[in-house]
C-alpha atoms as a PDB file:
ATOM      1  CA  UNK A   1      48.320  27.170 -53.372  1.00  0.00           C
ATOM      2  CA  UNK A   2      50.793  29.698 -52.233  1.00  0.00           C
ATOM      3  CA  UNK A   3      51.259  32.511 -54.721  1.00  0.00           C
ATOM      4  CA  UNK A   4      54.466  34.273 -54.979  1.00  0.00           C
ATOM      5  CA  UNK A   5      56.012  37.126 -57.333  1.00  0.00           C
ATOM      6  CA  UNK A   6      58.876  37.435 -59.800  1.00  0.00           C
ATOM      7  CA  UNK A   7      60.010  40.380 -61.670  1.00  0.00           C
ATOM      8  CA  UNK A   8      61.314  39.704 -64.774  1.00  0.00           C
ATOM      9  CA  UNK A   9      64.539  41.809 -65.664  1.00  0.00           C
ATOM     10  CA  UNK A  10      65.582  43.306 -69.159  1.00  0.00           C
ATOM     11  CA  UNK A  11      66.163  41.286 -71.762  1.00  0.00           C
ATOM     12  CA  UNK A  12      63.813  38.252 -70.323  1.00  0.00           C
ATOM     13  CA  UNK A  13      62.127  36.136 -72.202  1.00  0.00           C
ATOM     14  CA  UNK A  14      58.911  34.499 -70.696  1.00  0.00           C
ATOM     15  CA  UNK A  15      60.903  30.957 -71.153  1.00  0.00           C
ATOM     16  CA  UNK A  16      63.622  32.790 -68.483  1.00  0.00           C
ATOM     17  CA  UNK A  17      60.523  34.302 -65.975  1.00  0.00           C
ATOM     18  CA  UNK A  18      59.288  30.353 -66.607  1.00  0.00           C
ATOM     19  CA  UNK A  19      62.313  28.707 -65.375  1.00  0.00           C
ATOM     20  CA  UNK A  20      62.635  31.392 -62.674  1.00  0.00           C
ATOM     21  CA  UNK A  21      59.826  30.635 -61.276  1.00  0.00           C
ATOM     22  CA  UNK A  22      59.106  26.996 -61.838  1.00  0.00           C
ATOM     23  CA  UNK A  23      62.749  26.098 -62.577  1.00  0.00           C
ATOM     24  CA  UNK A  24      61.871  23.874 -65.681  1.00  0.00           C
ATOM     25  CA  UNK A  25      59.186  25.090 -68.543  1.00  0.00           C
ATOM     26  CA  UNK A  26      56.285  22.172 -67.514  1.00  0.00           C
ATOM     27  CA  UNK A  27      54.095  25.072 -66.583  1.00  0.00           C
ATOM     28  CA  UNK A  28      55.497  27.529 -69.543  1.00  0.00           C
ATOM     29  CA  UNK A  29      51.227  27.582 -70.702  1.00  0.00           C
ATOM     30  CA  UNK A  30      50.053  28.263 -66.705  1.00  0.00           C
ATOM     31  CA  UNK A  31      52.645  31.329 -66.069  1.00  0.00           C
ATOM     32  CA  UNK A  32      51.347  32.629 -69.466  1.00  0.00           C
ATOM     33  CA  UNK A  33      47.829  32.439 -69.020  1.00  0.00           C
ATOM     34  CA  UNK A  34      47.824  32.698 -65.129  1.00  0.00           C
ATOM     35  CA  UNK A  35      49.517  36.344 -66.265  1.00  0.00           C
ATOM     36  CA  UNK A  36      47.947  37.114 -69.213  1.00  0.00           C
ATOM     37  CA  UNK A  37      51.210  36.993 -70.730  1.00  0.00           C
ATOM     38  CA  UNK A  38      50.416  37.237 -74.543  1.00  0.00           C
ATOM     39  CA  UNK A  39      52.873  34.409 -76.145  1.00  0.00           C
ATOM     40  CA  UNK A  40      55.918  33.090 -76.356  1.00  0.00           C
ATOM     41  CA  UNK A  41      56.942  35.855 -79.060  1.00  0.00           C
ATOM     42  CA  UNK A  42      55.926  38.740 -76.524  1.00  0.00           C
ATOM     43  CA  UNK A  43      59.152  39.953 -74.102  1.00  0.00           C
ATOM     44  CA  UNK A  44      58.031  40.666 -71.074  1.00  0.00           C
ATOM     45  CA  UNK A  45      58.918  44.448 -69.481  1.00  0.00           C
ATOM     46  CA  UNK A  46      61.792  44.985 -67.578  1.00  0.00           C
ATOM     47  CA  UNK A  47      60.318  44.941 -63.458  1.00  0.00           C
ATOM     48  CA  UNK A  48      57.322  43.206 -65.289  1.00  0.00           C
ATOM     49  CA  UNK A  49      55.668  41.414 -62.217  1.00  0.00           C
ATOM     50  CA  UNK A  50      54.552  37.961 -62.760  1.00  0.00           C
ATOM     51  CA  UNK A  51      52.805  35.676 -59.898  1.00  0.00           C
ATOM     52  CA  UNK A  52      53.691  31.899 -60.030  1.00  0.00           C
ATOM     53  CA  UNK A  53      52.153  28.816 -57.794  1.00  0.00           C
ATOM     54  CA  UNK A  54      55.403  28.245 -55.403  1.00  0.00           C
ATOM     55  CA  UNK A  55      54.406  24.669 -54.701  1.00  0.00           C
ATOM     56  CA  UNK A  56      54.698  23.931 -58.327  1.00  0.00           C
ATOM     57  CA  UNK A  57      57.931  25.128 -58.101  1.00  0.00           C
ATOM     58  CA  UNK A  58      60.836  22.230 -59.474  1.00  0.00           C
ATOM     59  CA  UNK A  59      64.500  21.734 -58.042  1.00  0.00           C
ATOM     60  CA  UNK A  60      67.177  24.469 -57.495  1.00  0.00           C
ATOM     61  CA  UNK A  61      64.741  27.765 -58.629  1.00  0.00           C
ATOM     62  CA  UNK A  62      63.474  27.147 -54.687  1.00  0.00           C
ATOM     63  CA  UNK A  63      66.711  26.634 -53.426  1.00  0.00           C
ATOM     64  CA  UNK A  64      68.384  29.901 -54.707  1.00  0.00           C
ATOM     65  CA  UNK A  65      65.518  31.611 -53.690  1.00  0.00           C
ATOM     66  CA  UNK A  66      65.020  33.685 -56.810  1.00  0.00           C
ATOM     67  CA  UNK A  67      68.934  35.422 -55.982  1.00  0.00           C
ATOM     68  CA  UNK A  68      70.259  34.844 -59.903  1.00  0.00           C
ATOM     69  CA  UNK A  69      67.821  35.293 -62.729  1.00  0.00           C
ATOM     70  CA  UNK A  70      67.972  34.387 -66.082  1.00  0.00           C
ATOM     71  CA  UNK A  71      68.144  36.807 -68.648  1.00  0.00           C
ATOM     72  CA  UNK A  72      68.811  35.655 -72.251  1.00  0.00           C
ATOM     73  CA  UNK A  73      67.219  38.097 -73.950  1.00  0.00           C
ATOM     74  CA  UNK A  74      67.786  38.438 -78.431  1.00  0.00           C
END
């Protein structure tokens, strides 16, 4: 397992930290509970730090290397 970090900016939803980190929402439940991230209804704080399983990590979120995060926010 190697463990990295995200921060999650304003406006994030835990569905944008997800596909930060993972790039696709299979592991939506382990970033959540992994963080103690309360539910899907909860926003996470802006420079919130989240740790996420890098070699569960799908497609281009490993190839851009974390440089453009998503943000949709309400």
């Amino acid at each position: 397992m190697a463990i990295r970090t995200f921060q999650a900016v304003d406006m994030s939803t835990i569905y944008d930290v997800c596909l930060n980190t993972y790039g696709n929402l299979d592991y939506l439940v382990k970033l959540m509970v992994d963080n103690g991230h309360p539910g899907v209804n909860e926003y996470p704080a802006a420079g919130q730090v989240f740790s996420y399983d890098n070699e569960l990590v799908y497609g281009l979120a490993e190839q851009k290397n974390n440089t453009i995060k998503y943000a949709t926010g309400q």
